[in-house]
Protein backbone atom coordinates (compact mmCIF):
# COMPACT_ATOMS: atom_id res chain seq x y z
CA UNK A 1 0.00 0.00 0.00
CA UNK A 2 1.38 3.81 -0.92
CA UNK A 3 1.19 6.42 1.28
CA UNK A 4 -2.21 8.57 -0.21
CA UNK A 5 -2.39 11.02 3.01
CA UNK A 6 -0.33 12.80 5.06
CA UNK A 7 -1.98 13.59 8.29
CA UNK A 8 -1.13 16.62 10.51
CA UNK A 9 -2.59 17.20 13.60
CA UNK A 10 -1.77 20.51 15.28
CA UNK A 11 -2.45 20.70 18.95
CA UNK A 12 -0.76 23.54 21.50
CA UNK A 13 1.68 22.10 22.12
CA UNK A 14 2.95 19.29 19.53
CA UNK A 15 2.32 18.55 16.35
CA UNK A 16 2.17 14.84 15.58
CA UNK A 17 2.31 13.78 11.23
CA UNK A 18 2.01 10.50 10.05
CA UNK A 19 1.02 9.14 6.59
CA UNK A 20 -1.44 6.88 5.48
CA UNK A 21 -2.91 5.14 2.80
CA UNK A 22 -6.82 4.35 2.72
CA UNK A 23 -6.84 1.83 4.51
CA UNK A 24 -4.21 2.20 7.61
CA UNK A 25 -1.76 4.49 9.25
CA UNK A 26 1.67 3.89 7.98
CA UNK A 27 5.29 4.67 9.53
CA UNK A 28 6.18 6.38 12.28
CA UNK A 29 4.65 9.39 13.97
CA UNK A 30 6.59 12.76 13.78
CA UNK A 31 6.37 15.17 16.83
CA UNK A 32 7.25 18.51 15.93
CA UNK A 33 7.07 21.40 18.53
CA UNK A 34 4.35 23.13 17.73
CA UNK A 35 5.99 27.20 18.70
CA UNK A 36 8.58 25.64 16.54
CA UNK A 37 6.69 24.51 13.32
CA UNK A 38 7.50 26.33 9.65
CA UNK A 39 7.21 24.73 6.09
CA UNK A 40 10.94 23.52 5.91
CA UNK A 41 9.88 21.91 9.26
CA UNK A 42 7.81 19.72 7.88
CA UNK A 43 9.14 18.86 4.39
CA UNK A 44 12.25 18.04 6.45
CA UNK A 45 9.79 15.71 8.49
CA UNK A 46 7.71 14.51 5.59
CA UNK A 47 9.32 15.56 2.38
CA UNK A 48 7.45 17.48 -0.37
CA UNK A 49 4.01 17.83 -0.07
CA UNK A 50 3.67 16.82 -3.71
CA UNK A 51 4.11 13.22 -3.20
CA UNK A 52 0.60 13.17 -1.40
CA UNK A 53 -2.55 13.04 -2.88
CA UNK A 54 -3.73 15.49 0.00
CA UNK A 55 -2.58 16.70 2.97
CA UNK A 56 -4.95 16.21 5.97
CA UNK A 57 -5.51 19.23 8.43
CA UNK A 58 -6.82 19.28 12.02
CA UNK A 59 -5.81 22.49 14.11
CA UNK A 60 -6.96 24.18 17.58
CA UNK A 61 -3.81 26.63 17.03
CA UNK A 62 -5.36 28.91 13.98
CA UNK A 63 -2.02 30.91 13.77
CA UNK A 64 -0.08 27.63 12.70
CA UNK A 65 -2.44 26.73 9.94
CA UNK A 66 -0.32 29.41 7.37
CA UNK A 67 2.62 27.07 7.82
CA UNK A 68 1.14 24.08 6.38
CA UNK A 69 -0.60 26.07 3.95
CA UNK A 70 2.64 27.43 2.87
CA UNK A 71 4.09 24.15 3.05
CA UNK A 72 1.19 22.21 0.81
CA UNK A 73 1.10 24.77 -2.49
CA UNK A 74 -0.60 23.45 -5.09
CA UNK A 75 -1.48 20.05 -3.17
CA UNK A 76 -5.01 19.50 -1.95
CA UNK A 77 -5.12 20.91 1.54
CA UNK A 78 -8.24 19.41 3.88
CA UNK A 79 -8.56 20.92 7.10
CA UNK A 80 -11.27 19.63 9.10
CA UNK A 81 -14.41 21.24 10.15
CA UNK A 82 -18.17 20.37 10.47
CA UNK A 83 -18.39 21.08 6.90
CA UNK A 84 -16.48 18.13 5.60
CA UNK A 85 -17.64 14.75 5.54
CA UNK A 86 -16.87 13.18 8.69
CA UNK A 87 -18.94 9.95 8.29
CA UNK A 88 -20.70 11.35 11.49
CA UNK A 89 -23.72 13.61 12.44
CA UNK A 90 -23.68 16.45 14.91
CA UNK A 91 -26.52 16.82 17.13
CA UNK A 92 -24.97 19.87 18.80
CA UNK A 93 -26.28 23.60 18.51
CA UNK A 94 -23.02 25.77 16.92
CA UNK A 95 -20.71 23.04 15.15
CA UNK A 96 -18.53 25.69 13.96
CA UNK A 97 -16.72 25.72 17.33
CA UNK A 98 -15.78 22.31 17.78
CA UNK A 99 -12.50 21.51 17.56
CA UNK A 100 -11.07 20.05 14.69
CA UNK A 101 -9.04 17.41 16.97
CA UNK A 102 -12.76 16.32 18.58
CA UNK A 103 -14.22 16.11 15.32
CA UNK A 104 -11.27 13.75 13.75
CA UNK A 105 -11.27 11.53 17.41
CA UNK A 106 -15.25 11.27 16.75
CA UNK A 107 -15.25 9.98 13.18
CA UNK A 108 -12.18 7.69 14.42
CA UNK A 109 -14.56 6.20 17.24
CA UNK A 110 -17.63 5.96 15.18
CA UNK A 111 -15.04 3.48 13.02
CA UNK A 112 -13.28 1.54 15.65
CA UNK A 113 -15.65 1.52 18.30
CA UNK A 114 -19.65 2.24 17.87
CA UNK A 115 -21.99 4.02 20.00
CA UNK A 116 -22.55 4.82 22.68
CA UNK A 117 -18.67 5.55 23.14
CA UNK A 118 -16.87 8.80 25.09
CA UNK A 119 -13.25 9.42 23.85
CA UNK A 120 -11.17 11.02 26.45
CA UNK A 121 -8.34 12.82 25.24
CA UNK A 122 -5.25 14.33 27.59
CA UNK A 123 -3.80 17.29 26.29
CA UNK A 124 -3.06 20.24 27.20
CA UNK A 125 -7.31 20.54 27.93
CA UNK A 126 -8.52 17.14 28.65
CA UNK A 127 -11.88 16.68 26.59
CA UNK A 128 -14.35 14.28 27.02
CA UNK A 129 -16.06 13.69 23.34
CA UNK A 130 -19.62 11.73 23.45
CA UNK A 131 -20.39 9.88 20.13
CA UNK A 132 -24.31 8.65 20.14
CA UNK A 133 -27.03 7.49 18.22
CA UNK A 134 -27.64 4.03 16.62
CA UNK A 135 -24.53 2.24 15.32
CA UNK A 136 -25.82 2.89 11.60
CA UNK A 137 -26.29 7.17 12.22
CA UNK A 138 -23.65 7.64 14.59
CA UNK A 139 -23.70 11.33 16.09
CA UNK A 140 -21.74 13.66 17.41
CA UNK A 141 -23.65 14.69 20.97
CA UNK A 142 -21.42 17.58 22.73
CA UNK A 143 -18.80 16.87 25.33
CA UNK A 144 -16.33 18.13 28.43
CA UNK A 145 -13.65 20.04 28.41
CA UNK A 146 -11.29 20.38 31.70
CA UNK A 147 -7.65 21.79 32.52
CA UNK A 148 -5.10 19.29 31.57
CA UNK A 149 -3.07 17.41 33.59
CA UNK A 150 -0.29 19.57 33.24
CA UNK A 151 -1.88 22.60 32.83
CA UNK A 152 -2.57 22.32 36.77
CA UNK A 153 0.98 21.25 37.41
CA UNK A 154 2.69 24.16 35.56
CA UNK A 155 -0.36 26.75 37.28
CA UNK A 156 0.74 25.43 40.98
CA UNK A 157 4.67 25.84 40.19
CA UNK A 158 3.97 29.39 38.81
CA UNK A 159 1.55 30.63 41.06
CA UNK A 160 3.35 29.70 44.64
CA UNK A 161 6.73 30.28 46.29
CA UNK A 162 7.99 27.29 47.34
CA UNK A 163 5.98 24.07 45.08
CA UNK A 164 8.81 22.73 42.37
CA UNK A 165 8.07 21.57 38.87
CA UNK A 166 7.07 17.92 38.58
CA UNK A 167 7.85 15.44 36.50
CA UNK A 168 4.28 13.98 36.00
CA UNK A 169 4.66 9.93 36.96
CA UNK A 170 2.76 7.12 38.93
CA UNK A 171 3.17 8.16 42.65
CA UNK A 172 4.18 5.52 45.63
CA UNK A 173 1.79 6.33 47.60
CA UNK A 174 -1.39 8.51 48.62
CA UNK A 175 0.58 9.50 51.78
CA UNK A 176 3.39 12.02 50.23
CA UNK A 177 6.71 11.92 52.21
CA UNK A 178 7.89 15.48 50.56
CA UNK A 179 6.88 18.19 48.47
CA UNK A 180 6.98 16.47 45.78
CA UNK A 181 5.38 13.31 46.52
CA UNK A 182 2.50 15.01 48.01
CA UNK A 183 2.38 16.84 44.56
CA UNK A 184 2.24 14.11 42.74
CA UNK A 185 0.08 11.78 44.44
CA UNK A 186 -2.48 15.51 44.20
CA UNK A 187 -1.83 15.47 40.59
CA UNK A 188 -2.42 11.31 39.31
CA UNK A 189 -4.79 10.80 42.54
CA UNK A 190 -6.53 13.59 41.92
CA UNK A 191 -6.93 13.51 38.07
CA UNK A 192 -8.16 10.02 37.96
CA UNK A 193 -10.77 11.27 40.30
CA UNK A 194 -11.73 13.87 38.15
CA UNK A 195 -11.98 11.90 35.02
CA UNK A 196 -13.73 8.94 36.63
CA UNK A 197 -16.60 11.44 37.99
CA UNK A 198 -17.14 13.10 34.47
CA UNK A 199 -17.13 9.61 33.42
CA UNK A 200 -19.98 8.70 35.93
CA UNK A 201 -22.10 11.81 35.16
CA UNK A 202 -21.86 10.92 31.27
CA UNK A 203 -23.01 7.46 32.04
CA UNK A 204 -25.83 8.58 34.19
CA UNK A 205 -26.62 10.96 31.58
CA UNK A 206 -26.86 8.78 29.10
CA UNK A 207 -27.91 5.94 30.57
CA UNK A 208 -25.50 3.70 28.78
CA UNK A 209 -24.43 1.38 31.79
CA UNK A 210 -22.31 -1.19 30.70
CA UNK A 211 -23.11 -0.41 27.35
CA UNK A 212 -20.75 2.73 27.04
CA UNK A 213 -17.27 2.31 25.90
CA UNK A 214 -14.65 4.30 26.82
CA UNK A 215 -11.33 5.09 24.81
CA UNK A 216 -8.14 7.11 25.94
CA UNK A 217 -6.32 9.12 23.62
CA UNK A 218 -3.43 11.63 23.70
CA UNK A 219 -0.45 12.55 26.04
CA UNK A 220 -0.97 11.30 29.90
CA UNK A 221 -3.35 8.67 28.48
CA UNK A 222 -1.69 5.68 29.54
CA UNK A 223 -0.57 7.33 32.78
CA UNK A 224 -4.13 7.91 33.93
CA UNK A 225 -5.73 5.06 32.64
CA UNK A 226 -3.49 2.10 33.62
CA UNK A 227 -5.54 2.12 36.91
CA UNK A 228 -8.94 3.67 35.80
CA UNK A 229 -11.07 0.93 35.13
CA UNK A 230 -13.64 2.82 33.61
CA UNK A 231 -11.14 3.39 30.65
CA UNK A 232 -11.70 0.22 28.49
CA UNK A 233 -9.78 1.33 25.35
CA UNK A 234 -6.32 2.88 24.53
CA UNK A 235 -5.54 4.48 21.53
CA UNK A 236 -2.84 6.69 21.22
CA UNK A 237 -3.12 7.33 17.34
CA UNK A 238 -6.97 8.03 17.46
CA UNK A 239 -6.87 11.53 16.21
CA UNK A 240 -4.74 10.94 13.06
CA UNK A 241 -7.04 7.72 12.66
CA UNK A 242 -9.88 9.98 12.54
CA UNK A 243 -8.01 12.18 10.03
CA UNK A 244 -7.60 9.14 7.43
CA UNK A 245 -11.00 7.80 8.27
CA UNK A 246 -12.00 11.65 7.29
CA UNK A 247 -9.62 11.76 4.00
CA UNK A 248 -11.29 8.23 2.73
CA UNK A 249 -14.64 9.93 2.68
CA UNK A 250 -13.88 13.39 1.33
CA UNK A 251 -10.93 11.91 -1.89
């Protein structure tokens, strides 16, 4: 299979790139920093853009998008909006401001996992993305959207005297010895019970039960979810899968 698609998803703070053909992801995924991201960026990452059939888009940093514009030319450029085909409805009253990323994780969902399914992805915001409606009209139903995990690290560091920045990992133990064990244990403890009560509420909400599947995507997935059993599914490459699922049904 040839590479068709090159995907490109730009969030705050990274940029992951992959390509794809149809049918799968292919090759490794390029992180590129997103402050740091120019056209000769990514043709060094990707090589030229003319070699793909079209480049795939999804952005929540708007002033980044003239860089891959620049970088594209005269190649088909897609970026993603409610106004592509995304193989899913949207049952949700402005659709212009969702974010491209929760779009592309949707469609990606719809694909891989059915409804009723909530994709959870930690990034700089952690979102929580709810994908409805019967497995043949899969919709788009609205969602959460919470400080990420390091978001609230970096805010206590810079907003007291004496707490230290932390290197985010699984703590020994709810009782914190120092500083920054009591930090941490605040930061994973704490997070996992944030994301498990949004989880609950959704469930209630929707009265899925058992039914509802749950998938991780993004940064501090695995971190949070290795011992959050409400988390069923990890999938670290959901967003660019929704960006190929997305450039099968638009080329």
């Amino acid at each position: 299979m040839s590479a068709e698609f090159l995907l490109i998803d730009i969030s705050n703070s990274f940029t992951k790139l992959t390509v794809s053909s149809r049918e799968a992801l292919q090759g490794e995924v390029v992180r590129i920093s997103t402050p740091k991201l120019t056209a000769p960026a990514l043709k060094r990452a990707a090589g030229p853009a003319s070699a793909f059939r079209a480049v795939i888009l999804s952005s929540v940093v708007p002033s980044a998008v003239a860089a891959v514009k620049a970088y594209a030319g005269k190649t088909p450029l897609l970026q993603i909006s409610h106004k592509v085909k995304l193989g899913i409805g949207i049952d949700y009253p402005k659709p212009a401001s969702i974010g491209a990323d929760r779009l592309a994780n949707a469609a990606g969902a719809a694909v891989f996992y059915g409804t009723p399914t909530v994709v959870v992805d930690f990034g700089t915001a952690v979102t929580f993305d709810v994908l409805g409606g019967p497995k043949a009209h899969p919709a788009y139903l609205g969602g959460v959207i919470a400080p990420g995990l390091e978001a609230m690290t970096h805010y206590l560091h810079q907003r007291t005297a004496l707490l230290p920045q932390i290197d985010l990992r699984e703590p020994e133990s709810a009782i914190g010895k120092s500083t920054l064990d009591a930090m941490l244990a605040g930061a994973i403890f704490g997070y996992r019970g944030l994301v498990r009560e949004i989880l609950e509420s959704l469930r209630r909400e929707l009265k899925a039960g058992k039914r509802l599947k749950v998938v991780a995507t993004g940064g501090y997935a695995e971190l949070i979810a290795q011992r959050l059993p409400e988390i069923g599914h990890l999938h670290p490459n959901l967003t660019l899968e929704g960006l190929r699922v997305i450039a099968r049904l638009n080329f």
